[in-house]
PDB file of N, CA and C in Angstrom:
ATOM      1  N   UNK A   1      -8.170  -5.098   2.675  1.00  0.00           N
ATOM      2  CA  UNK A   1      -8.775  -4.419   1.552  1.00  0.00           C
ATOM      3  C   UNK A   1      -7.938  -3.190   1.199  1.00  0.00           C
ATOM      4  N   UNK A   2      -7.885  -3.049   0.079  1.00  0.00           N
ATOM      5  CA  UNK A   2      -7.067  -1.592  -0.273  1.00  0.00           C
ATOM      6  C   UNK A   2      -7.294  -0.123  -0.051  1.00  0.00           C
ATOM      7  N   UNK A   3      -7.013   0.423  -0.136  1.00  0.00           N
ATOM      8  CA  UNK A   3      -7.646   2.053   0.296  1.00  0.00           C
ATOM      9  C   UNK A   3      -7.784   2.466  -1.412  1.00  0.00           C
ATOM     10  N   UNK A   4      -9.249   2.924  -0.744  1.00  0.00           N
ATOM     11  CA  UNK A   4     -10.032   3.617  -2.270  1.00  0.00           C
ATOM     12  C   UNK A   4      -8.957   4.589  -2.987  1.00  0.00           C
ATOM     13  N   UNK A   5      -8.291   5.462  -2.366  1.00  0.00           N
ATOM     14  CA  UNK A   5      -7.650   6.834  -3.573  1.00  0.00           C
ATOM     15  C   UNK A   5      -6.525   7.123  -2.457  1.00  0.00           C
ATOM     16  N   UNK A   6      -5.282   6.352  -2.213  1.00  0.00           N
ATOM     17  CA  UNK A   6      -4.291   6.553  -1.826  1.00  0.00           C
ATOM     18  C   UNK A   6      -3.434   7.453  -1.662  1.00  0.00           C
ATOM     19  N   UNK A   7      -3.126   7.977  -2.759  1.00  0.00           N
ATOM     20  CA  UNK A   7      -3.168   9.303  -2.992  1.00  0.00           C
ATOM     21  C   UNK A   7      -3.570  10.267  -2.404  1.00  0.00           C
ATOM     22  N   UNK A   8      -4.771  10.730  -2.934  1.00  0.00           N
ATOM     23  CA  UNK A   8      -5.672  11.396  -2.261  1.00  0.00           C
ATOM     24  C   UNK A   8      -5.816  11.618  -0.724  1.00  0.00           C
ATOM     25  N   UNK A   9      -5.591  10.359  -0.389  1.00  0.00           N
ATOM     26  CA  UNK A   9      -5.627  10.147   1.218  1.00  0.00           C
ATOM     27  C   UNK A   9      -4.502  10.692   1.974  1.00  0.00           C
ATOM     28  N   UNK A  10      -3.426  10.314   0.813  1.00  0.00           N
ATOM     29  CA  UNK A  10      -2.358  10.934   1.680  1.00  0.00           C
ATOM     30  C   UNK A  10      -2.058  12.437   1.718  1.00  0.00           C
ATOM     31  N   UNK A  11      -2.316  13.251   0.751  1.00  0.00           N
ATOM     32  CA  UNK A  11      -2.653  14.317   0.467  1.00  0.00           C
ATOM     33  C   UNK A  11      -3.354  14.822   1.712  1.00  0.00           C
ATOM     34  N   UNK A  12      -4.332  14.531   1.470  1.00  0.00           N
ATOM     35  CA  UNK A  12      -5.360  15.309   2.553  1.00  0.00           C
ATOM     36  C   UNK A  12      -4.753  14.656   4.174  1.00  0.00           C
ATOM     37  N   UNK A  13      -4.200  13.620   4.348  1.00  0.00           N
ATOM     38  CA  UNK A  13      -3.703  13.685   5.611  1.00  0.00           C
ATOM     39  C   UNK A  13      -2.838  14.499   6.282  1.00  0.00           C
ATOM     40  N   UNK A  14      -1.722  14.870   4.888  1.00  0.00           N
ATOM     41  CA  UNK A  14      -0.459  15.721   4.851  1.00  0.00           C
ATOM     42  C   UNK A  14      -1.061  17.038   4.940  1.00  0.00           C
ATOM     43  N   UNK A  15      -1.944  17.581   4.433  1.00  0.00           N
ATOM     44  CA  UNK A  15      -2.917  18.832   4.404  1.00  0.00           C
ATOM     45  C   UNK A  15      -3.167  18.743   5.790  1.00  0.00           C
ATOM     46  N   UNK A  16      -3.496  17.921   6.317  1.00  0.00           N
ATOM     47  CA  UNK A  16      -4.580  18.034   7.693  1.00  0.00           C
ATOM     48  C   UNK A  16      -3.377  18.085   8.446  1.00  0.00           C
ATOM     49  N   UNK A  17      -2.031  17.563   8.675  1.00  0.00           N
ATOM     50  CA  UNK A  17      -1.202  17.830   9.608  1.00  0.00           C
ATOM     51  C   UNK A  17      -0.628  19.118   9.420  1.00  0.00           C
ATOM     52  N   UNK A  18      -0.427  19.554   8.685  1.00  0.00           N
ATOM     53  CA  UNK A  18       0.288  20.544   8.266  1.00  0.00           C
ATOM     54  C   UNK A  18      -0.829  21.972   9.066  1.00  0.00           C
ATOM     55  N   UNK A  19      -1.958  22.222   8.982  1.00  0.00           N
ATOM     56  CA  UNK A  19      -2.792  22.896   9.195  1.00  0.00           C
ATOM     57  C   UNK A  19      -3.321  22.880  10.715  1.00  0.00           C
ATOM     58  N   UNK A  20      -3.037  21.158  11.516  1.00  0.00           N
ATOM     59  CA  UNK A  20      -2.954  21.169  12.869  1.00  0.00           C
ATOM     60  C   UNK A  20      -1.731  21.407  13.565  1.00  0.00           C
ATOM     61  N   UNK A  21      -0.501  21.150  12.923  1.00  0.00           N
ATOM     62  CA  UNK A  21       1.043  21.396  13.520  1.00  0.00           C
ATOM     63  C   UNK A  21       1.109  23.108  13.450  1.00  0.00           C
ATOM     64  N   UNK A  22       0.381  24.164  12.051  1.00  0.00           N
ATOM     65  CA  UNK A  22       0.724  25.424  12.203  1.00  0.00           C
ATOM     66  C   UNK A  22      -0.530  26.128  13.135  1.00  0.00           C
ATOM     67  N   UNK A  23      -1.084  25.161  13.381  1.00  0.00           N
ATOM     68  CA  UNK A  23      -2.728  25.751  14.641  1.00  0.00           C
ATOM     69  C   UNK A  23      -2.027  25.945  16.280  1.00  0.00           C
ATOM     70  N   UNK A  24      -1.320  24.666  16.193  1.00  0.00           N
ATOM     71  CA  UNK A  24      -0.501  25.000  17.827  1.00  0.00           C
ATOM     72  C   UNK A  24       1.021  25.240  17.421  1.00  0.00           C
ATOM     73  N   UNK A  25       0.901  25.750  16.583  1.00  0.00           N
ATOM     74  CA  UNK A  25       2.481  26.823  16.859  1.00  0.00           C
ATOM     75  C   UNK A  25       3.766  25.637  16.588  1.00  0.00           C
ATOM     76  N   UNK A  26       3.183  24.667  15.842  1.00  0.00           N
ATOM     77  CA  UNK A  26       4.382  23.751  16.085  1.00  0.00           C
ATOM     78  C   UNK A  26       5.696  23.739  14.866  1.00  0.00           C
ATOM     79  N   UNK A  27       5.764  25.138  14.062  1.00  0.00           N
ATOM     80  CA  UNK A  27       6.730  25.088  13.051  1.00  0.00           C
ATOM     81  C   UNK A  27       7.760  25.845  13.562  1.00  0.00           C
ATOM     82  N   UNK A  28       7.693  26.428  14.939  1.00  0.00           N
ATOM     83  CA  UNK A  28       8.616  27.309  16.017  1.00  0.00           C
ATOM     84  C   UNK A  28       9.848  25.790  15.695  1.00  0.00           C
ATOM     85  N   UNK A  29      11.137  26.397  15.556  1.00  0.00           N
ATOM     86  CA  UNK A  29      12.226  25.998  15.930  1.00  0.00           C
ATOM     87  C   UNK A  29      12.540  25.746  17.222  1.00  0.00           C
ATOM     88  N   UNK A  30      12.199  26.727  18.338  1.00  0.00           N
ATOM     89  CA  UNK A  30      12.986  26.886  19.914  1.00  0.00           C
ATOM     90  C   UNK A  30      11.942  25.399  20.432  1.00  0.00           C
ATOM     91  N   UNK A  31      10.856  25.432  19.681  1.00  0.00           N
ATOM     92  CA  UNK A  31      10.056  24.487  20.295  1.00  0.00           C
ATOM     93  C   UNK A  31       9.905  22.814  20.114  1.00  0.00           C
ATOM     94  N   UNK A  32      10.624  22.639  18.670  1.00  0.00           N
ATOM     95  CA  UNK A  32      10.729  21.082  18.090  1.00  0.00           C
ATOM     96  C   UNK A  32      12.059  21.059  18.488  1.00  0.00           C
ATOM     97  N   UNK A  33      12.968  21.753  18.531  1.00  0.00           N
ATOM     98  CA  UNK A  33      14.298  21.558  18.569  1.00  0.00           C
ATOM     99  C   UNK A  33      14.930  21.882  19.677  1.00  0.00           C
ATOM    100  N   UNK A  34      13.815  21.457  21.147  1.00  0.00           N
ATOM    101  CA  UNK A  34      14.397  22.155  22.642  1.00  0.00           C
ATOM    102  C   UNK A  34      15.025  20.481  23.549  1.00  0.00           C
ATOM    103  N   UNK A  35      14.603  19.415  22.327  1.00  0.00           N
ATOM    104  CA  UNK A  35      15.223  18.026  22.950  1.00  0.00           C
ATOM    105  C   UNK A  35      14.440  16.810  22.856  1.00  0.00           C
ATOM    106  N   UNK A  36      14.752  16.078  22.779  1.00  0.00           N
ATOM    107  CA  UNK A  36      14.126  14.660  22.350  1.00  0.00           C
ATOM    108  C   UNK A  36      12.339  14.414  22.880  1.00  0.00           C
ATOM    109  N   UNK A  37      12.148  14.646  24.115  1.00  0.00           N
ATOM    110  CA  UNK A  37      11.126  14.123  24.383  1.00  0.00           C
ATOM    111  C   UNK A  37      10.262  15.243  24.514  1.00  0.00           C
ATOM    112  N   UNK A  38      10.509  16.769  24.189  1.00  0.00           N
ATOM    113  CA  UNK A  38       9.465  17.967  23.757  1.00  0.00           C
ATOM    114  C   UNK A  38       9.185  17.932  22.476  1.00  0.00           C
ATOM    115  N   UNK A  39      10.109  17.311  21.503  1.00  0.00           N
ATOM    116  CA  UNK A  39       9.750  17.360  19.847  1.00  0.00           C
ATOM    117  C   UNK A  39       9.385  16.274  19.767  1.00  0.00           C
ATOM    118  N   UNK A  40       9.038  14.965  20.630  1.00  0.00           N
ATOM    119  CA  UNK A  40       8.163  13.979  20.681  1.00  0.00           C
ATOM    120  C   UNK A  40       6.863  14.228  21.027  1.00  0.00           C
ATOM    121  N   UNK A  41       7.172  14.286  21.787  1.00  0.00           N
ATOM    122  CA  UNK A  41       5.642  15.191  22.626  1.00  0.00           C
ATOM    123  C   UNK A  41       4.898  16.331  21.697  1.00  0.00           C
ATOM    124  N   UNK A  42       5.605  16.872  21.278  1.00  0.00           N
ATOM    125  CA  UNK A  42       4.792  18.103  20.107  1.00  0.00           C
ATOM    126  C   UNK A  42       4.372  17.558  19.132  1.00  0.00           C
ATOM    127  N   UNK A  43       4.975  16.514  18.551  1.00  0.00           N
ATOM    128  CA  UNK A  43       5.142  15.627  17.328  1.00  0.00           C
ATOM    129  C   UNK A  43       3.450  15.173  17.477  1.00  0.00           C
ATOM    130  N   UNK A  44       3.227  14.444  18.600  1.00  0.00           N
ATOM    131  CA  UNK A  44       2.772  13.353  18.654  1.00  0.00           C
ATOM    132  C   UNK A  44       1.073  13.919  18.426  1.00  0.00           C
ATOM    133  N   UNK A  45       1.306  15.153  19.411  1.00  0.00           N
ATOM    134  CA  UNK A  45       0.271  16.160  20.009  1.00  0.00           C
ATOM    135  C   UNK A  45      -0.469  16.749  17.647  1.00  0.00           C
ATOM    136  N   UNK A  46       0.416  16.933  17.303  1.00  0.00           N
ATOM    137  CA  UNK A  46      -0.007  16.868  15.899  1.00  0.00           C
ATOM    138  C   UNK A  46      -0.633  15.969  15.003  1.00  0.00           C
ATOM    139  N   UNK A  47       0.029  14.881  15.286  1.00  0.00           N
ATOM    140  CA  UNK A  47      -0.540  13.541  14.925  1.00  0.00           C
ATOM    141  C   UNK A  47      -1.790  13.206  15.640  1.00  0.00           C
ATOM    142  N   UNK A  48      -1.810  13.410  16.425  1.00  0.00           N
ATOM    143  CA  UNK A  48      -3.314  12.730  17.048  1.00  0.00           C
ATOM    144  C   UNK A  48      -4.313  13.674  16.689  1.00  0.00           C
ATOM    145  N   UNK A  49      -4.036  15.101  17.013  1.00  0.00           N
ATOM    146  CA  UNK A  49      -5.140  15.705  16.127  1.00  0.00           C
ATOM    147  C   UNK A  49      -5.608  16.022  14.976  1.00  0.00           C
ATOM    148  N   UNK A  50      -4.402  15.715  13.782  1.00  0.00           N
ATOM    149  CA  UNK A  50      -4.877  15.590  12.223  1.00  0.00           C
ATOM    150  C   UNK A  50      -5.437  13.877  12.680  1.00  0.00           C
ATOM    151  N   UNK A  51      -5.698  13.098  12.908  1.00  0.00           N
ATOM    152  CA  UNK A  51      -5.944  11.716  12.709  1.00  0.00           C
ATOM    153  C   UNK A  51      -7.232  12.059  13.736  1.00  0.00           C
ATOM    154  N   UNK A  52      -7.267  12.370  14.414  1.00  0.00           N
ATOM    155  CA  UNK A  52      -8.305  12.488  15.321  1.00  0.00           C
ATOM    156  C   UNK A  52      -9.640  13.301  14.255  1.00  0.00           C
ATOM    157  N   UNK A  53      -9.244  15.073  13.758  1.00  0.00           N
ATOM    158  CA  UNK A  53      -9.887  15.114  12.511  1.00  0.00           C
ATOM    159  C   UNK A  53     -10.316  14.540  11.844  1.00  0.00           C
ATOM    160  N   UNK A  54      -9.309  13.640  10.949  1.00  0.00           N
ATOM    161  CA  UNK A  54      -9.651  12.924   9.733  1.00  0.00           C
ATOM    162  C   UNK A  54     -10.648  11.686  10.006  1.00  0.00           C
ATOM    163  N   UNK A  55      -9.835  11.167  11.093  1.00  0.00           N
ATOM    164  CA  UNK A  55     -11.426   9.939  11.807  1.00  0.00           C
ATOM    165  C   UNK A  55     -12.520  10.430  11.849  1.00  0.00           C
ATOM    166  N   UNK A  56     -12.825  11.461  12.748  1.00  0.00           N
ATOM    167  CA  UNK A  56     -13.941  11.857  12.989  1.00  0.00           C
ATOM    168  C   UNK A  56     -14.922  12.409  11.388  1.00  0.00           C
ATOM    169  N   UNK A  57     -14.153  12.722  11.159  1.00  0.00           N
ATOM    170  CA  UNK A  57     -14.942  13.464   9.527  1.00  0.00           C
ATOM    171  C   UNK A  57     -15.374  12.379   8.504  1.00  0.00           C
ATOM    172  N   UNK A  58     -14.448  11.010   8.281  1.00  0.00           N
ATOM    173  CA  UNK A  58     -15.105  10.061   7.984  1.00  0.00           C
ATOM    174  C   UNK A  58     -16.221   9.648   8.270  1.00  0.00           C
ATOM    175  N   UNK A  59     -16.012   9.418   9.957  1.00  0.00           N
ATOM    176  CA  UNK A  59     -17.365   8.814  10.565  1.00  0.00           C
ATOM    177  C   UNK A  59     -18.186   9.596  10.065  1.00  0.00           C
ATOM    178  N   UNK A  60     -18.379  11.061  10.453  1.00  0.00           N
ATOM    179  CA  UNK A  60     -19.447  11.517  10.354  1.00  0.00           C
ATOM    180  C   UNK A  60     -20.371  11.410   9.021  1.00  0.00           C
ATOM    181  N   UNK A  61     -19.176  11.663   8.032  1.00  0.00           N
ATOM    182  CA  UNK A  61     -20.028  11.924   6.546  1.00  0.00           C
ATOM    183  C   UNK A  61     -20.074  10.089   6.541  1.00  0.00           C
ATOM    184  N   UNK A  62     -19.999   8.972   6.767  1.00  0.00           N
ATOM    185  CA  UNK A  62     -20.354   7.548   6.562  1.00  0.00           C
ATOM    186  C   UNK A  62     -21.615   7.784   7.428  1.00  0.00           C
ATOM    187  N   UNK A  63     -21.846   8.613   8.605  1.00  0.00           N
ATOM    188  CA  UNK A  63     -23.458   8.082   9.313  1.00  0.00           C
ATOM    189  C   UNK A  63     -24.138   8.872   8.360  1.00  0.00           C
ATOM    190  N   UNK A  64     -23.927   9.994   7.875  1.00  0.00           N
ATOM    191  CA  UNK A  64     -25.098  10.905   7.310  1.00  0.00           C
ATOM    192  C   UNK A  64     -25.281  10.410   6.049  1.00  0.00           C
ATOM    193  N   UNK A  65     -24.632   9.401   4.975  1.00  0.00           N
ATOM    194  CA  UNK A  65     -24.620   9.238   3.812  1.00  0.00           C
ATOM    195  C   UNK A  65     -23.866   9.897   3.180  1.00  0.00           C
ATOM    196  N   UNK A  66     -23.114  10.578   3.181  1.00  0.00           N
ATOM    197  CA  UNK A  66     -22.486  11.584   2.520  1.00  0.00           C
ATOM    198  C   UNK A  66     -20.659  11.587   1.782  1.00  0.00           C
ATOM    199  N   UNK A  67     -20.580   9.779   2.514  1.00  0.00           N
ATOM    200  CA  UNK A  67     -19.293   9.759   1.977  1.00  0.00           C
ATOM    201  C   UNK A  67     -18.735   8.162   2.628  1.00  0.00           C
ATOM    202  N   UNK A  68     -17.533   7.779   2.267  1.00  0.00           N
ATOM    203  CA  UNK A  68     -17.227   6.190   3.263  1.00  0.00           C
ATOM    204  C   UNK A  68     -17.399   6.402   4.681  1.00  0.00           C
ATOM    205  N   UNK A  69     -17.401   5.377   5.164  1.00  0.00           N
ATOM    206  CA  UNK A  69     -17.198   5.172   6.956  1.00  0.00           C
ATOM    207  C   UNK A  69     -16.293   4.821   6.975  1.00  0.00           C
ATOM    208  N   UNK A  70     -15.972   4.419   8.468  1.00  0.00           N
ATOM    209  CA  UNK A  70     -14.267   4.236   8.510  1.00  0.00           C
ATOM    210  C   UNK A  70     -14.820   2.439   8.403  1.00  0.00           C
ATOM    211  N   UNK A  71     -13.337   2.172   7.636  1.00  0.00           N
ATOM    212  CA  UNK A  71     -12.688   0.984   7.327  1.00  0.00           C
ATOM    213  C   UNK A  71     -11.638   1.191   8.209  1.00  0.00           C
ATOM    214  N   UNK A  72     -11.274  -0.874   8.323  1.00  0.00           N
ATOM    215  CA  UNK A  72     -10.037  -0.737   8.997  1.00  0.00           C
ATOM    216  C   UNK A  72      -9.061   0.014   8.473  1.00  0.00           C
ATOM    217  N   UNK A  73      -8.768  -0.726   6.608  1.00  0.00           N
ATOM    218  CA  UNK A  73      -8.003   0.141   6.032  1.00  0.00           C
ATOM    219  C   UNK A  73      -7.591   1.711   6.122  1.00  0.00           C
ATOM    220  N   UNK A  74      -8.708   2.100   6.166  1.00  0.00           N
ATOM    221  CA  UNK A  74      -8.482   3.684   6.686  1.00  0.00           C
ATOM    222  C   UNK A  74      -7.870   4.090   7.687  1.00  0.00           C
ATOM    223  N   UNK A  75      -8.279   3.327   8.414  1.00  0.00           N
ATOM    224  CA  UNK A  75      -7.927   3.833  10.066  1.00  0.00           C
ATOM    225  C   UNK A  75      -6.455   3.416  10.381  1.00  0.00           C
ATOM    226  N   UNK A  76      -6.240   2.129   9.873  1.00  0.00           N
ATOM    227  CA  UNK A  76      -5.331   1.625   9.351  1.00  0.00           C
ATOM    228  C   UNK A  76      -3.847   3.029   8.851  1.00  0.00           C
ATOM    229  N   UNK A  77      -4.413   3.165   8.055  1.00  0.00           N
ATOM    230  CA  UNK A  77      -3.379   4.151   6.848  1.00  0.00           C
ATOM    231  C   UNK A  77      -3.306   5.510   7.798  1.00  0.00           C
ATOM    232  N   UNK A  78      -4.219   5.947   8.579  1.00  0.00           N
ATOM    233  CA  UNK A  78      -3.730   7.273   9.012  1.00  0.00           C
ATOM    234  C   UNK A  78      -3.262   7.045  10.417  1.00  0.00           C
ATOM    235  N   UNK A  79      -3.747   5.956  10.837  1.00  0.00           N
ATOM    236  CA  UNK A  79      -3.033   5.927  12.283  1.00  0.00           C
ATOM    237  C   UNK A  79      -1.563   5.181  11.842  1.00  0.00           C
ATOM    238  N   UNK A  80      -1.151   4.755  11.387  1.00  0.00           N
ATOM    239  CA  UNK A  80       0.275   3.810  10.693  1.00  0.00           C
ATOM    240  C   UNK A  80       1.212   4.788  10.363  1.00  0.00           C
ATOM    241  N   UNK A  81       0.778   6.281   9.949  1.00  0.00           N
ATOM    242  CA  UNK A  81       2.053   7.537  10.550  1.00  0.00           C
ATOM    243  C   UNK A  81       2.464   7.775  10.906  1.00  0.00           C
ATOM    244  N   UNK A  82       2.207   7.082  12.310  1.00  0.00           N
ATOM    245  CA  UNK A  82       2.674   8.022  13.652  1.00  0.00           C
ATOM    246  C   UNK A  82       4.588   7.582  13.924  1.00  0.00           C
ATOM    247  N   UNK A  83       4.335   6.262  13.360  1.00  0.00           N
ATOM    248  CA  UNK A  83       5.627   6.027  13.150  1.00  0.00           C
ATOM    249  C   UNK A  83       6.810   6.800  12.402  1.00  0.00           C
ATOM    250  N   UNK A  84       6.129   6.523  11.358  1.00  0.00           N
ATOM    251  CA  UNK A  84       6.956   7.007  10.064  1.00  0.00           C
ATOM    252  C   UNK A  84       7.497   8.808  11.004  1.00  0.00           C
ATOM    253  N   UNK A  85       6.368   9.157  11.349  1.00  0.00           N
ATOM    254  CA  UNK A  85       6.345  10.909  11.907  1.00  0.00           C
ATOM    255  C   UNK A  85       7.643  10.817  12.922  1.00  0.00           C
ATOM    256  N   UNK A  86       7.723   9.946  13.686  1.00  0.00           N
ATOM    257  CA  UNK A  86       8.452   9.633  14.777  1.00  0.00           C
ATOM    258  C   UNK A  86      10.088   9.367  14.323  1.00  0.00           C
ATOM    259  N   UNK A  87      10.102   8.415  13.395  1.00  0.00           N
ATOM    260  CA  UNK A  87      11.586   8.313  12.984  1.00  0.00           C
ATOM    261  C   UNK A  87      11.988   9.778  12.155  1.00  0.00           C
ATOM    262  N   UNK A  88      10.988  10.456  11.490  1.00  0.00           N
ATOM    263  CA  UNK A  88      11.444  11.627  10.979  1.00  0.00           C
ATOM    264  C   UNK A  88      11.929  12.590  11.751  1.00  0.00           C
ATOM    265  N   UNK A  89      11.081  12.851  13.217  1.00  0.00           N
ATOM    266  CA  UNK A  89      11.366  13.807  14.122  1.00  0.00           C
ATOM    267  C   UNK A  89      12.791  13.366  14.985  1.00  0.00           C
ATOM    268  N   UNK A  90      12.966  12.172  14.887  1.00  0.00           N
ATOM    269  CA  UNK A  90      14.395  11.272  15.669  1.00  0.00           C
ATOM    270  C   UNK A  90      15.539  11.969  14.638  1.00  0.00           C
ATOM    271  N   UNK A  91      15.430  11.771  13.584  1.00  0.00           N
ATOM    272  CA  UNK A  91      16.379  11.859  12.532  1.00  0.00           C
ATOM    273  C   UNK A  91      16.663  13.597  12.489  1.00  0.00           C
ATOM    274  N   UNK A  92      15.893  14.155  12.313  1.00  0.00           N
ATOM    275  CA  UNK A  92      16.071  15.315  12.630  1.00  0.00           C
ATOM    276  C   UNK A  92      16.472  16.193  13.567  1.00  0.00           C
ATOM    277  N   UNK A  93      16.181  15.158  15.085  1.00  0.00           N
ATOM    278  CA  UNK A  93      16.959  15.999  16.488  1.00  0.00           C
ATOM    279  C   UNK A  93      18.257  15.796  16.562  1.00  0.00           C
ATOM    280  N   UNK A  94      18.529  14.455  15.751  1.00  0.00           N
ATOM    281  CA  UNK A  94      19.945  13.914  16.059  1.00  0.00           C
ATOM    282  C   UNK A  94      21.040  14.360  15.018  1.00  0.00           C
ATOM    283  N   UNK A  95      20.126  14.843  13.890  1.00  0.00           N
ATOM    284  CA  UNK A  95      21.435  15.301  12.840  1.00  0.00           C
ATOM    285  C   UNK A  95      21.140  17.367  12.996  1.00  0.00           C
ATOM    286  N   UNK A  96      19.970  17.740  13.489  1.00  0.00           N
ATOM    287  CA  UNK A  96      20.299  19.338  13.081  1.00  0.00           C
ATOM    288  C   UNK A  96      20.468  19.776  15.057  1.00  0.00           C
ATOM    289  N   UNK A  97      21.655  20.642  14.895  1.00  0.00           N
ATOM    290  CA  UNK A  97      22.071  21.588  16.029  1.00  0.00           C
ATOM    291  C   UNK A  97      20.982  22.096  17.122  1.00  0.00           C
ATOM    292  N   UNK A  98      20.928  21.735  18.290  1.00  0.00           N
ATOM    293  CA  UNK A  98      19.441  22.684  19.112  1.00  0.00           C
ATOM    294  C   UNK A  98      19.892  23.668  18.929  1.00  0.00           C
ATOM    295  N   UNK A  99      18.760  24.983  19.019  1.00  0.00           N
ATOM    296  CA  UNK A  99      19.071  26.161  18.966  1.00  0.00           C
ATOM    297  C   UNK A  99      18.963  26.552  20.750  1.00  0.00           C
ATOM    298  N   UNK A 100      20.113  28.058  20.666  1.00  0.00           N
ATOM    299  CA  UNK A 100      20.594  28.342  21.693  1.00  0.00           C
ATOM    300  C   UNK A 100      20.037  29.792  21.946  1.00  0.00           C
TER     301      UNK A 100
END
């Protein structure tokens, strides 16, 4: 099935990471850029908690009436990042300089 407002979704996912990556400190340079498997590990630690958010806030407003429940599709579309997040953070350790 398709996702209702795609857009939208992605928006507010990109919102929601952005707001959990600057909650634990994760726009520090010394800290994404200290080597492959700490800017994985930080990476990942972001991703699970904007998606962890965004799940949970579905569910909730789908039990109370107040909005969709989760669909696969949904769950689908925000957990299916983690990839995309992953080759970005690869691409980035391997082409910019660690800092010293």
């Amino acid at each position: 099935e398709p996702l209702s407002y795609p857009v939208l979704q992605g928006l507010l996912l990109a919102g929601v990471w952005v707001a959990c990556s600057n909650a634990l400190h994760l726009y520090d340079p010394a800290r994404t850029r200290g080597g492959v498997a700490a800017a994985l590990g930080l990476c990942t630690a972001s991703w699970g908690s904007s998606c962890a958010l965004i799940l949970s806030s579905l569910w909730a407003l789908g039990q109370n009436g107040l909005g969709p429940d989760l669909v696969g599709s949904e769950v689908d579309f925000f957990t299916g990042s983690l990839s995309v997040m992953c080759a970005w953070r690869l691409l980035c350790i391997s082409v910019l300089p660690p800092i010293e």
